[in-house]
C-alpha atoms as a PDB file:
ATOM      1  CA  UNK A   1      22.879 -10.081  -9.831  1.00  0.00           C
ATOM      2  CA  UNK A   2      19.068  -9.215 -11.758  1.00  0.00           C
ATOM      3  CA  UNK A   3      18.823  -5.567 -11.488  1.00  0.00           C
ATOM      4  CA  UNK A   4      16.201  -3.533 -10.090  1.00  0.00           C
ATOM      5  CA  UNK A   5      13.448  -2.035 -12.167  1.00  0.00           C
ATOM      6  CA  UNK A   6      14.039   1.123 -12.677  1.00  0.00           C
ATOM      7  CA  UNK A   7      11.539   3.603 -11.006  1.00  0.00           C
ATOM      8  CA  UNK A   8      11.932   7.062 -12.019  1.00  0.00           C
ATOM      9  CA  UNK A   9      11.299   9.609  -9.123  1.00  0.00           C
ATOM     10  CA  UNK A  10      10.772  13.691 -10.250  1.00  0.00           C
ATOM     11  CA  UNK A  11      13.857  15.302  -9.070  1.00  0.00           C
ATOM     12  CA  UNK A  12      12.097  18.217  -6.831  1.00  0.00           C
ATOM     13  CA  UNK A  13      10.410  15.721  -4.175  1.00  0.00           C
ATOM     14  CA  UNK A  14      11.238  11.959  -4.974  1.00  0.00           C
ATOM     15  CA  UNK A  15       7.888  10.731  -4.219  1.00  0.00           C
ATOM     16  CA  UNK A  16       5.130   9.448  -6.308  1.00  0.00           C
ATOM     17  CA  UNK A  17       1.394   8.575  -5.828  1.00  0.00           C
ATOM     18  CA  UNK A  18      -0.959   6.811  -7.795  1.00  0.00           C
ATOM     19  CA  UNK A  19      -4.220   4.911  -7.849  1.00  0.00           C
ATOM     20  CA  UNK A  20      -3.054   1.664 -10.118  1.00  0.00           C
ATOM     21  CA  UNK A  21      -6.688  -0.375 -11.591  1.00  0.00           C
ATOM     22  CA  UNK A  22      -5.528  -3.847 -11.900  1.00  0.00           C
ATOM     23  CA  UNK A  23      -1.768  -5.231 -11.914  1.00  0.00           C
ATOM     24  CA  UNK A  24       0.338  -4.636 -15.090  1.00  0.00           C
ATOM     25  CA  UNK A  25       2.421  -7.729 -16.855  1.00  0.00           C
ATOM     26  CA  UNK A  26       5.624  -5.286 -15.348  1.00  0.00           C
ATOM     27  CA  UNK A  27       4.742  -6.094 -11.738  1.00  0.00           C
ATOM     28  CA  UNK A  28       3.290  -9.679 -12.281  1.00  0.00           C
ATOM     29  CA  UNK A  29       6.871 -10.564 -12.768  1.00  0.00           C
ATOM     30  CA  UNK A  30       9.203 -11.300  -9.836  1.00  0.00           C
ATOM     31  CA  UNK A  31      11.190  -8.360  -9.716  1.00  0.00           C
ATOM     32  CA  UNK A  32      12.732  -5.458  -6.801  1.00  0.00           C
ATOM     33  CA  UNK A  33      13.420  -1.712  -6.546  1.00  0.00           C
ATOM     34  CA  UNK A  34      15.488   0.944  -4.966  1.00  0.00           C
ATOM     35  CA  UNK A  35      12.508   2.500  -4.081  1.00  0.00           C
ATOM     36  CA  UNK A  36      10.366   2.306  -1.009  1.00  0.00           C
ATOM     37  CA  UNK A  37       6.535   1.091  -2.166  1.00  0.00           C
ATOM     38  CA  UNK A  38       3.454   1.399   0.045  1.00  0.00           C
ATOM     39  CA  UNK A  39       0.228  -0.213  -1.137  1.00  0.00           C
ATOM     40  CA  UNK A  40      -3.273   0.380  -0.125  1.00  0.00           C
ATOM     41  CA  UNK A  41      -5.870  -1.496  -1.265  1.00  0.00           C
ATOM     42  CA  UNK A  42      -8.679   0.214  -1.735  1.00  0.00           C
ATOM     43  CA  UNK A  43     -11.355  -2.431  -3.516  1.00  0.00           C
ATOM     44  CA  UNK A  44     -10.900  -5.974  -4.955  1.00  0.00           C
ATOM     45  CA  UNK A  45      -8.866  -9.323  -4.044  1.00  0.00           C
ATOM     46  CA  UNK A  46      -5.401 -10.693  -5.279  1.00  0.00           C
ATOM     47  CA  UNK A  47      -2.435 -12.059  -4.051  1.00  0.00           C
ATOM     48  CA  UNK A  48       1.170 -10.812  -3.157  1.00  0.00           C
ATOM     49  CA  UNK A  49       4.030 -13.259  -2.941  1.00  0.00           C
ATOM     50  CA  UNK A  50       7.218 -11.557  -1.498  1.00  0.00           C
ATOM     51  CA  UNK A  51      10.160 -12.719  -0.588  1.00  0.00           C
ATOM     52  CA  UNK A  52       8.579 -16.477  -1.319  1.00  0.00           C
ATOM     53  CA  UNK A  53       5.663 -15.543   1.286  1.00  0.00           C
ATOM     54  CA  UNK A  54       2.127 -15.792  -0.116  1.00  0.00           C
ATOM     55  CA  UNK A  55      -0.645 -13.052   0.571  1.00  0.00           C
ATOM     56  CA  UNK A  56      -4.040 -13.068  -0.127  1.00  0.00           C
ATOM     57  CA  UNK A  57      -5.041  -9.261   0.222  1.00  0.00           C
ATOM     58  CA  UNK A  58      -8.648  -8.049   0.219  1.00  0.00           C
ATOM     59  CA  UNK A  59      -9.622  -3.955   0.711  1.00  0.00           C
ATOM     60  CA  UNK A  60      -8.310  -1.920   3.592  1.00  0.00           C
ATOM     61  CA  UNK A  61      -4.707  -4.171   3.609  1.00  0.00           C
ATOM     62  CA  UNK A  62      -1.651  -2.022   3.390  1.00  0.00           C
ATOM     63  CA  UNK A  63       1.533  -3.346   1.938  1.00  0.00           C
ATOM     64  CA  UNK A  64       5.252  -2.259   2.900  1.00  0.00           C
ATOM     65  CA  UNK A  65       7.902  -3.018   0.623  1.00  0.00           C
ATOM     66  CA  UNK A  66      11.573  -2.872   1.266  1.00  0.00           C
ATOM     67  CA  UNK A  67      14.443  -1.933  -1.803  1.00  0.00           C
ATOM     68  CA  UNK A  68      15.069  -5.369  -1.677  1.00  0.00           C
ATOM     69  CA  UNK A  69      11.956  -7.038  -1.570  1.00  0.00           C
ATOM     70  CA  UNK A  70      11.566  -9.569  -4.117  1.00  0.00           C
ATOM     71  CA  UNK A  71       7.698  -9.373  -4.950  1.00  0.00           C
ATOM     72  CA  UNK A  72       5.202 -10.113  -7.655  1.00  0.00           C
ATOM     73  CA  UNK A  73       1.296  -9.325  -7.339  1.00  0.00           C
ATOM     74  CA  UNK A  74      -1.733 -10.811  -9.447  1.00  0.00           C
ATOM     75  CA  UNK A  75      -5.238  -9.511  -9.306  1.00  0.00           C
ATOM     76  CA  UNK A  76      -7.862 -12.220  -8.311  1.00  0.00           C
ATOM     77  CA  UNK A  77     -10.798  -9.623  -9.404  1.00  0.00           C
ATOM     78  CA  UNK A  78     -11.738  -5.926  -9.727  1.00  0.00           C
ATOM     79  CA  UNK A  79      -8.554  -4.733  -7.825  1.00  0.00           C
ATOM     80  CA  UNK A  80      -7.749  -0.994  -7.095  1.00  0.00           C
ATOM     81  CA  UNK A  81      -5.121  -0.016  -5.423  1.00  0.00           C
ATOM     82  CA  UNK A  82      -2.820   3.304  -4.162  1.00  0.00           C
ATOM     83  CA  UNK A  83       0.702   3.074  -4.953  1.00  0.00           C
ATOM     84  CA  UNK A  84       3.074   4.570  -2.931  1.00  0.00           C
ATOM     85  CA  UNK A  85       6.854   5.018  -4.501  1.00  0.00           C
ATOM     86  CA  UNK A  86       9.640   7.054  -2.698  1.00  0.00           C
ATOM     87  CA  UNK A  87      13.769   6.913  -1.788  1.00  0.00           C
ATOM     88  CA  UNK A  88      14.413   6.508   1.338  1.00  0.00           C
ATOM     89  CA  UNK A  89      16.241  10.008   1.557  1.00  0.00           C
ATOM     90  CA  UNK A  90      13.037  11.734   1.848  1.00  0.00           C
ATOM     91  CA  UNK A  91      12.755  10.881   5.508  1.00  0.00           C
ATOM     92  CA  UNK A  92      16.802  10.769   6.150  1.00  0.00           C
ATOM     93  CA  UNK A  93      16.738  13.634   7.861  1.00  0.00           C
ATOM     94  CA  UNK A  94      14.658  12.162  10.645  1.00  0.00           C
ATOM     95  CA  UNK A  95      16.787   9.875  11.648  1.00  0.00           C
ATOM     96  CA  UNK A  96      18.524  12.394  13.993  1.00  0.00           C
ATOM     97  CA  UNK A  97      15.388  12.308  15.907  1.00  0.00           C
ATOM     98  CA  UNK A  98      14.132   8.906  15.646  1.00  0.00           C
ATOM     99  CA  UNK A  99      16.903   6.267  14.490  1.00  0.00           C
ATOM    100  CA  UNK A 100      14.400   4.044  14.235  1.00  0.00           C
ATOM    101  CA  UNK A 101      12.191   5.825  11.297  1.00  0.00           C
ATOM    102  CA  UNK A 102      12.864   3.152   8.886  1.00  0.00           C
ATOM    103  CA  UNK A 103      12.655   0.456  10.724  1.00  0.00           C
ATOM    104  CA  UNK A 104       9.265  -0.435   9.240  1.00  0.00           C
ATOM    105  CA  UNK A 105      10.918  -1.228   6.017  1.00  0.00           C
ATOM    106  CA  UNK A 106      14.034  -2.357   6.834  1.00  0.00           C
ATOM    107  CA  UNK A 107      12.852  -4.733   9.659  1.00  0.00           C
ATOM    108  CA  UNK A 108       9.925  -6.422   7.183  1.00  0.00           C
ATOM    109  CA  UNK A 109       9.856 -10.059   7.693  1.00  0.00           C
ATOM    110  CA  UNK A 110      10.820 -10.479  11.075  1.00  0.00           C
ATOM    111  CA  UNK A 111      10.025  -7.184  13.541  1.00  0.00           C
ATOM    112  CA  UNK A 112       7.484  -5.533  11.053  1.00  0.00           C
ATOM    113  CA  UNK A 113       4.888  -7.729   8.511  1.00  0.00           C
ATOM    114  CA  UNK A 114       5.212  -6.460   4.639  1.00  0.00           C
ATOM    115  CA  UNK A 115       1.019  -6.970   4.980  1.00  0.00           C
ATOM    116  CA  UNK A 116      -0.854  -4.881   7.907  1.00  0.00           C
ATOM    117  CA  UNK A 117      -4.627  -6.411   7.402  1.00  0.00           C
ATOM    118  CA  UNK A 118      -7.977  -4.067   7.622  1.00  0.00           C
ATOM    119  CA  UNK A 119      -8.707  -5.841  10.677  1.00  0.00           C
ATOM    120  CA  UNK A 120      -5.665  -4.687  12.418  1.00  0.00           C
ATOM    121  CA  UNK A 121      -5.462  -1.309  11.481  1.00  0.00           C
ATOM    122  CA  UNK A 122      -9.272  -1.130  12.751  1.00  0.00           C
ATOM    123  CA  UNK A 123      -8.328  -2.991  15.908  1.00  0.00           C
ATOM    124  CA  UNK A 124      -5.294  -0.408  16.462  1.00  0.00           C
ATOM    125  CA  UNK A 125      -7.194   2.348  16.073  1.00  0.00           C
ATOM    126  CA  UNK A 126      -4.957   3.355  13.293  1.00  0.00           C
ATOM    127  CA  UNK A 127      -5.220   5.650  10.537  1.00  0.00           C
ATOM    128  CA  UNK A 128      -2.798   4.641   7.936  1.00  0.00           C
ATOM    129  CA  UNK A 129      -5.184   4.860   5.179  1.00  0.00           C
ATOM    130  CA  UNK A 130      -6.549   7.845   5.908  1.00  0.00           C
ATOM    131  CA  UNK A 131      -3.125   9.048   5.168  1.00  0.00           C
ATOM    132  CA  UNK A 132      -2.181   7.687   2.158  1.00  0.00           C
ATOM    133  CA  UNK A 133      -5.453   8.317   1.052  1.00  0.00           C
ATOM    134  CA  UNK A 134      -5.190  12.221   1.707  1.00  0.00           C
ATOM    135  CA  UNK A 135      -1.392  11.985  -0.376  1.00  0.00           C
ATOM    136  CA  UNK A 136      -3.405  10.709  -3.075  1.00  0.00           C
ATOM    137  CA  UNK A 137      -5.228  13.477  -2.834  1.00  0.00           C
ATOM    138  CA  UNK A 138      -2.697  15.874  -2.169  1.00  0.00           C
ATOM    139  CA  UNK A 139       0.056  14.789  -4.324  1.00  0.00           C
ATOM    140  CA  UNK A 140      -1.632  15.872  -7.820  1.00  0.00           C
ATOM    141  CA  UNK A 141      -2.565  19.346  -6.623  1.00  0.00           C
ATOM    142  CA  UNK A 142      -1.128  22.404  -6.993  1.00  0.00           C
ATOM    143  CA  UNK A 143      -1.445  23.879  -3.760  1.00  0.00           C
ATOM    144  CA  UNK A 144       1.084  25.722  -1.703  1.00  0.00           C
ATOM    145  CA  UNK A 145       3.251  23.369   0.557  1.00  0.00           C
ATOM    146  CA  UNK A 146       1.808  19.941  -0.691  1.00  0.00           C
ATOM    147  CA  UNK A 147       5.280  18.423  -0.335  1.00  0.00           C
ATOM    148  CA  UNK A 148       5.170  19.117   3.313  1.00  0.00           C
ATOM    149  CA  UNK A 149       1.817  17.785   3.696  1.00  0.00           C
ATOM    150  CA  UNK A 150       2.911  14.560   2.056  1.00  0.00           C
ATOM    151  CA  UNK A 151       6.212  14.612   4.076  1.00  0.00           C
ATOM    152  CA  UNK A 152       4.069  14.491   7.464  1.00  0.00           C
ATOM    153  CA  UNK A 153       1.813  12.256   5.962  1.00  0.00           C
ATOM    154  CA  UNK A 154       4.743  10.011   5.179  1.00  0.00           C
ATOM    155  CA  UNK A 155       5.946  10.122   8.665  1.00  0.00           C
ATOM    156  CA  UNK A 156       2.466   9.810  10.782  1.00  0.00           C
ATOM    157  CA  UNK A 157       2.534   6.385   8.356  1.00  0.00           C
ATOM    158  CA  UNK A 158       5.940   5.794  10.048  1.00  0.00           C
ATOM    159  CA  UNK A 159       5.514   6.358  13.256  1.00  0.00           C
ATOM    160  CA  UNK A 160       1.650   4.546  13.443  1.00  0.00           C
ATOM    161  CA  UNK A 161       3.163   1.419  11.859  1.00  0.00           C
ATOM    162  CA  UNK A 162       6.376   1.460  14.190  1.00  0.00           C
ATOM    163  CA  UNK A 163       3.798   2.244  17.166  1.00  0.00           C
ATOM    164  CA  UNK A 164       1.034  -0.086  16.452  1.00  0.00           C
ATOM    165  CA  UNK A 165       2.490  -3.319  14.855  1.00  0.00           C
ATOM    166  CA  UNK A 166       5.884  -3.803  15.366  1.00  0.00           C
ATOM    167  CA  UNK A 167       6.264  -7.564  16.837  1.00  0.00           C
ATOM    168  CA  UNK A 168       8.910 -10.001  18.542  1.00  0.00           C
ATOM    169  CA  UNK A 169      11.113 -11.512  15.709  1.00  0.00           C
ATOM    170  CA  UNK A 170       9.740 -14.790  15.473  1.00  0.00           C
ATOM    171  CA  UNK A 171       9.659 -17.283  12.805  1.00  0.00           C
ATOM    172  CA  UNK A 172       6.131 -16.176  10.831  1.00  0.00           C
ATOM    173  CA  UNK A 173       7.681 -12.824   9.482  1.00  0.00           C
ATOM    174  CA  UNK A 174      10.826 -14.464   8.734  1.00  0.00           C
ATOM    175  CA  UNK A 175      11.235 -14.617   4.964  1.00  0.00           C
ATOM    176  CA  UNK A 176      10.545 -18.163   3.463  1.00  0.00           C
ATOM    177  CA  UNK A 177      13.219 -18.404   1.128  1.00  0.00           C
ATOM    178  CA  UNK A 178      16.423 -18.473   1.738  1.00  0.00           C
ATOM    179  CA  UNK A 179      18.019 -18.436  -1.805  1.00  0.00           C
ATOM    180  CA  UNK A 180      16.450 -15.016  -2.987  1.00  0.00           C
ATOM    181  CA  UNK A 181      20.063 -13.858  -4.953  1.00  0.00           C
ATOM    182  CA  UNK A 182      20.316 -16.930  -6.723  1.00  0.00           C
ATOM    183  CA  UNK A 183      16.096 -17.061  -7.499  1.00  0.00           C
ATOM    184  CA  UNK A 184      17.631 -13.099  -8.526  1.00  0.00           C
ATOM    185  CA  UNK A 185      20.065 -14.440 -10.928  1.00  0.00           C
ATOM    186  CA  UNK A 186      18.187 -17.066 -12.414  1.00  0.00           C
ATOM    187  CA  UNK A 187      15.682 -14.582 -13.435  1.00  0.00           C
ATOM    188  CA  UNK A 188      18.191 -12.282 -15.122  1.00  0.00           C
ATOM    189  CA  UNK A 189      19.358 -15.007 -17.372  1.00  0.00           C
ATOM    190  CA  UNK A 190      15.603 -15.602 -18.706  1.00  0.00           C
ATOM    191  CA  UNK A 191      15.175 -12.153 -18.733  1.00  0.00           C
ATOM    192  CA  UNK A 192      18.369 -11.557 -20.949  1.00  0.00           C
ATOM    193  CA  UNK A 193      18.612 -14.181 -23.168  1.00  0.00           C
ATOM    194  CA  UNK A 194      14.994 -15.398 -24.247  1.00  0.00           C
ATOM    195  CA  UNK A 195      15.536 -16.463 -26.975  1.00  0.00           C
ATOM    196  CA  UNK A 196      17.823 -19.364 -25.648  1.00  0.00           C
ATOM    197  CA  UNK A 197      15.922 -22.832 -25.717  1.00  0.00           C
ATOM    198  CA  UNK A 198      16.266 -23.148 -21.823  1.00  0.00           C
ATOM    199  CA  UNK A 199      15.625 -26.292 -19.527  1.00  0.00           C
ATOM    200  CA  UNK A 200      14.891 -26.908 -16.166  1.00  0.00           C
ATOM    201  CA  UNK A 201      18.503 -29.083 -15.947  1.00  0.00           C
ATOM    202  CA  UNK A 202      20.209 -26.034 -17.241  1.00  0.00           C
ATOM    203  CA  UNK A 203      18.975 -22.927 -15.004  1.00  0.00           C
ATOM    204  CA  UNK A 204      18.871 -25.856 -11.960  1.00  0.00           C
ATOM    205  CA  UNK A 205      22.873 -26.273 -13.253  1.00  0.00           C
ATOM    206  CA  UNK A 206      23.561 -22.501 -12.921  1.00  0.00           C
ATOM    207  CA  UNK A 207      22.290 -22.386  -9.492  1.00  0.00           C
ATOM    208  CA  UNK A 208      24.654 -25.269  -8.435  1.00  0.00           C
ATOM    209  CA  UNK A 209      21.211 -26.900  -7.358  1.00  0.00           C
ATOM    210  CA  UNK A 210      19.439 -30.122  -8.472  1.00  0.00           C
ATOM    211  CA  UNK A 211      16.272 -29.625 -10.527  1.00  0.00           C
ATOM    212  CA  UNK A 212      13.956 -30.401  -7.873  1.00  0.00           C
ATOM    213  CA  UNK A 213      15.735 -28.113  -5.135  1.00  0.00           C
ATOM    214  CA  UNK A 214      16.030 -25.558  -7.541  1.00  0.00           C
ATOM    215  CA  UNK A 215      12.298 -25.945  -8.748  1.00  0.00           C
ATOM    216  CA  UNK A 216      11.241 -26.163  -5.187  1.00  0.00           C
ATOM    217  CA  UNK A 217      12.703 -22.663  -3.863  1.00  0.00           C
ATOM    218  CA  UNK A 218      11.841 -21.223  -7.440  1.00  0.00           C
ATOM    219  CA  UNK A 219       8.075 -22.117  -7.513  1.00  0.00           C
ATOM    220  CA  UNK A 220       8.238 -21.032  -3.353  1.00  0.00           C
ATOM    221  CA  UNK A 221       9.230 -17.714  -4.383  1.00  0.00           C
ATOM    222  CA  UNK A 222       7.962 -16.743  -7.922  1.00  0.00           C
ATOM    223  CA  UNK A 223       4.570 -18.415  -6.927  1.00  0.00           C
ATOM    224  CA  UNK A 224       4.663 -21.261 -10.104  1.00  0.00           C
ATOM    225  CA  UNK A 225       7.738 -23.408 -11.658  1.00  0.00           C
ATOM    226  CA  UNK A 226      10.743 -22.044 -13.445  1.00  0.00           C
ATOM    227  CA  UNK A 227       9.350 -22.852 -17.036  1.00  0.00           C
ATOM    228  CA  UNK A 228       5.768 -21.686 -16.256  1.00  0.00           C
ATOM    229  CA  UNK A 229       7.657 -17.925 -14.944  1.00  0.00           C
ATOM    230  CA  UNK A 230       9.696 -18.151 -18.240  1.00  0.00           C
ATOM    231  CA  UNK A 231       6.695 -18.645 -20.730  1.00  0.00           C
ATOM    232  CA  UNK A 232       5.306 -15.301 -18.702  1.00  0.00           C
ATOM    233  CA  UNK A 233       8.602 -13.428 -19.599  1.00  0.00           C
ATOM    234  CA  UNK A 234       8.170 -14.841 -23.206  1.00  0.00           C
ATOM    235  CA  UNK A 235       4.755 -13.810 -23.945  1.00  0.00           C
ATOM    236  CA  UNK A 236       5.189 -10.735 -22.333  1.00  0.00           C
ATOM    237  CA  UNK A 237       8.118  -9.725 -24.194  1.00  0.00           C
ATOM    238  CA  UNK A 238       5.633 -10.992 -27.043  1.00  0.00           C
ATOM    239  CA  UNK A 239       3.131  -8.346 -26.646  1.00  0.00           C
ATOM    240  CA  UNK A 240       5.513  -5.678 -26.069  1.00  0.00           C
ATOM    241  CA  UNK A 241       6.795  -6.310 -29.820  1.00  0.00           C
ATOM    242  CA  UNK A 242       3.347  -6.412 -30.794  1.00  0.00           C
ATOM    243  CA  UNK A 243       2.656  -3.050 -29.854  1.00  0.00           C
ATOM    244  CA  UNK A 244       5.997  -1.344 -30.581  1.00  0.00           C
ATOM    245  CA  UNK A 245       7.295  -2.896 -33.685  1.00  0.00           C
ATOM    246  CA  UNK A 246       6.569  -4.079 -37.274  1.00  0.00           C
ATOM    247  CA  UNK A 247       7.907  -7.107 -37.025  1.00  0.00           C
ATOM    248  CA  UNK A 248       5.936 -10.545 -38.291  1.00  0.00           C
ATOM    249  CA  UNK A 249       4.153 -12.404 -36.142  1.00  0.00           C
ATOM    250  CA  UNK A 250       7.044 -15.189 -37.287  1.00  0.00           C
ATOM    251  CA  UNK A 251       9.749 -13.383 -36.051  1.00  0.00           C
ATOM    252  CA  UNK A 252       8.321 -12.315 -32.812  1.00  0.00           C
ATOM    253  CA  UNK A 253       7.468 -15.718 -32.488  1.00  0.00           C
ATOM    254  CA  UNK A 254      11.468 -16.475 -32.823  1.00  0.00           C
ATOM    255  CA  UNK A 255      12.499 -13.228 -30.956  1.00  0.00           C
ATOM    256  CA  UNK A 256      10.619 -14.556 -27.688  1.00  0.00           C
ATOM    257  CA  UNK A 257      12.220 -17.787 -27.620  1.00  0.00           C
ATOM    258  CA  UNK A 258       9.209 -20.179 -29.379  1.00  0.00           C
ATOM    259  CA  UNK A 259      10.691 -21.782 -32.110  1.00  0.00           C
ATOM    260  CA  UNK A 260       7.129 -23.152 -33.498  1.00  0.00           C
ATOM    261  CA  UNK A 261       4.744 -20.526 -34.555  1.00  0.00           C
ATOM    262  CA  UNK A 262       1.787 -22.771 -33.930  1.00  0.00           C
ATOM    263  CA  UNK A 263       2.848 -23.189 -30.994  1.00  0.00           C
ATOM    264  CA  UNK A 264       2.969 -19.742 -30.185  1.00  0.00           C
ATOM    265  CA  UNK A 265      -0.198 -19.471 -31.298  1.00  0.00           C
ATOM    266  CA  UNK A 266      -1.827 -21.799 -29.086  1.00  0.00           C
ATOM    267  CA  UNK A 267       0.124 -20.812 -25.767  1.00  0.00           C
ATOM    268  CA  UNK A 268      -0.437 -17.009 -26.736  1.00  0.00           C
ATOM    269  CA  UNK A 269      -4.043 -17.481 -27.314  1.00  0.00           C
ATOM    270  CA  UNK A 270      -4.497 -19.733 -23.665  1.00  0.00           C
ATOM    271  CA  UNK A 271      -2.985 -17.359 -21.979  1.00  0.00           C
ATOM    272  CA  UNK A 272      -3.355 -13.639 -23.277  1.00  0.00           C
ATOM    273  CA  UNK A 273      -6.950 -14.851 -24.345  1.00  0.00           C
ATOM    274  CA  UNK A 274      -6.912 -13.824 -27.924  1.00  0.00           C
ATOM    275  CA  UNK A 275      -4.634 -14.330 -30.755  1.00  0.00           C
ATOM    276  CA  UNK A 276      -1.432 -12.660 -31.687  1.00  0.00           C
ATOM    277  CA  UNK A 277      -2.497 -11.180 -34.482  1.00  0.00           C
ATOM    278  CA  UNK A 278      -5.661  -9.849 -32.338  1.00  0.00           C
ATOM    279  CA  UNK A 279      -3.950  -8.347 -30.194  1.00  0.00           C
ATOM    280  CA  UNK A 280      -1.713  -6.205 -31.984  1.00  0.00           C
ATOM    281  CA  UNK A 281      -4.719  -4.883 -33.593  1.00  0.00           C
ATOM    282  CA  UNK A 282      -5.583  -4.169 -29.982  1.00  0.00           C
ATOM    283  CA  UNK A 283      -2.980  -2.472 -29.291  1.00  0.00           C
ATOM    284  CA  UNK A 284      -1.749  -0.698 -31.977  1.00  0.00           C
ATOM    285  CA  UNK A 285      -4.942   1.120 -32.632  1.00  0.00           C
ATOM    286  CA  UNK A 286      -5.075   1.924 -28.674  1.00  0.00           C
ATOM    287  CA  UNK A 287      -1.603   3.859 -29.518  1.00  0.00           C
ATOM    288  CA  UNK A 288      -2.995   5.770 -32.948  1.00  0.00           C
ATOM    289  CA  UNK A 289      -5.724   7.076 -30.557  1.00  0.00           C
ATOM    290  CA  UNK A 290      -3.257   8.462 -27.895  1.00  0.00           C
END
């Protein structure tokens, strides 16, 4: 089974908040976490695709995103957004007075949405981003009992989305795709072995699917084809040697699974926007100024 990014939580309240400009090559890949995620967006378009369901998202939408949500995000322009992260023990103790305190997340896709729109938080009368906009505020101070106030932040979320938009199970919140651990396991062979010259036959082989079935569910849920998601991995594993090694251009090239460097060149260029050897430059002299 692909394993879940790895999101690293401080040990004295397991929470984190952040306001995240854009979306990072690490989350434009299909790939799930332990953690609990809440999104705000606070400016901008772009789209979500989870669990094989498409979202165009626009300012004022709020996101909820289960451990094992399989989701992806790309920004369509200027996006800003508030990033929720925290483990579900942080509100375990409630469940001896509400049993139902996590149904929000655990019940996404068929009694909760993942996406609560602007217009129906305004319609509800809700205030969930008022709150996650005061833990953004809160979480980076130093006052006295901010974990608290984050806590019952956390919870007023809870209970408003539980109040205000839980809906009968029916089949528009059901999750699209019903092949998610296999679409799992196909990634994690890209992921580990790039370098191998794949093909559609083989990964479609794997699965114990055809090519087209297996293209089908793959595109439904990672939002393009299986060879289009594994030219992403390779370029960004590309750019991630360009900024952290010495290598040659040649045998990152090789490393990344292109076995012509022209061609490398050319993909690299259409779709990072500037060459490789650009881009190192880029980066590497972002790092000597850190």
């Amino acid at each position: 089974m692909i394993q879940p990014d790895l999101i690293q939580m401080p040990g004295e309240f397991p929470m984190t908040v952040s306001m995240s400009k854009g979306v990072s090559p690490l989350f434009q890949r299909l790939h799930w976490h332990r953690a609990l995620e809440i999104n705000l967006i606070t400016s901008g378009v772009g789209t979500y695709i989870i669990n094989g369901q498409e979202y165009q998202f626009a300012a004022g939408d709020v996101f909820l995103i289960d451990s094992h949500d399989l989701h992806r995000a790309y920004e369509g322009k200027d996006l800003e957004m508030v990033v929720i992260m925290f483990e579900p023990s942080l509100v375990g103790s409630e469940h001896r007075y509400n049993p139902e305190i996590m149904l929000p997340f655990r019940q996404t896709g068929s009694l909760f949405p993942n996406r609560i729109t602007a217009d129906q938080i305004e319609a509800a009368n809700a205030r969930l981003s008022e709150y996650i906009l005061r833990m953004l505020e809160e979480y980076p101070s130093e006052q006295s009992s901010r974990y608290s106030v984050l806590h019952g932040c956390l919870l007023l979320l809870l209970a408003e989305v539980h109040r205000y938009f839980r809906q009968p199970e029916t089949a528009e919140f059901r999750p699209a795709v019903k092949h998610l651990e296999m679409i799992r396991e196909s990634i994690q062979r890209m992921e580990s072995d790039l370098e191998r010259a794949w093909t559609l036959s083989e990964l479609a082989e794997q699965a114990h699917l055809s090519p087209s079935r297996f293209s089908a569910l793959f595109s439904q849920a990672a939002g393009m084809s299986p060879m289009n998601y594994l030219l992403q991995l390779r370029l960004d594993h590309a750019v991630q040697l360009l900024e952290q090694s010495s290598l040659s251009i040649l045998e990152i090239a090789d490393q990344s699974g292109f076995r012509n460097l022209s061609n490398f060149n050319r993909l690299f260029l259409r779709y990072v926007g500037k060459p490789p050897s650009a881009m190192r430059r880029k980066l590497q002299g972002k790092t000597s100024m850190s």
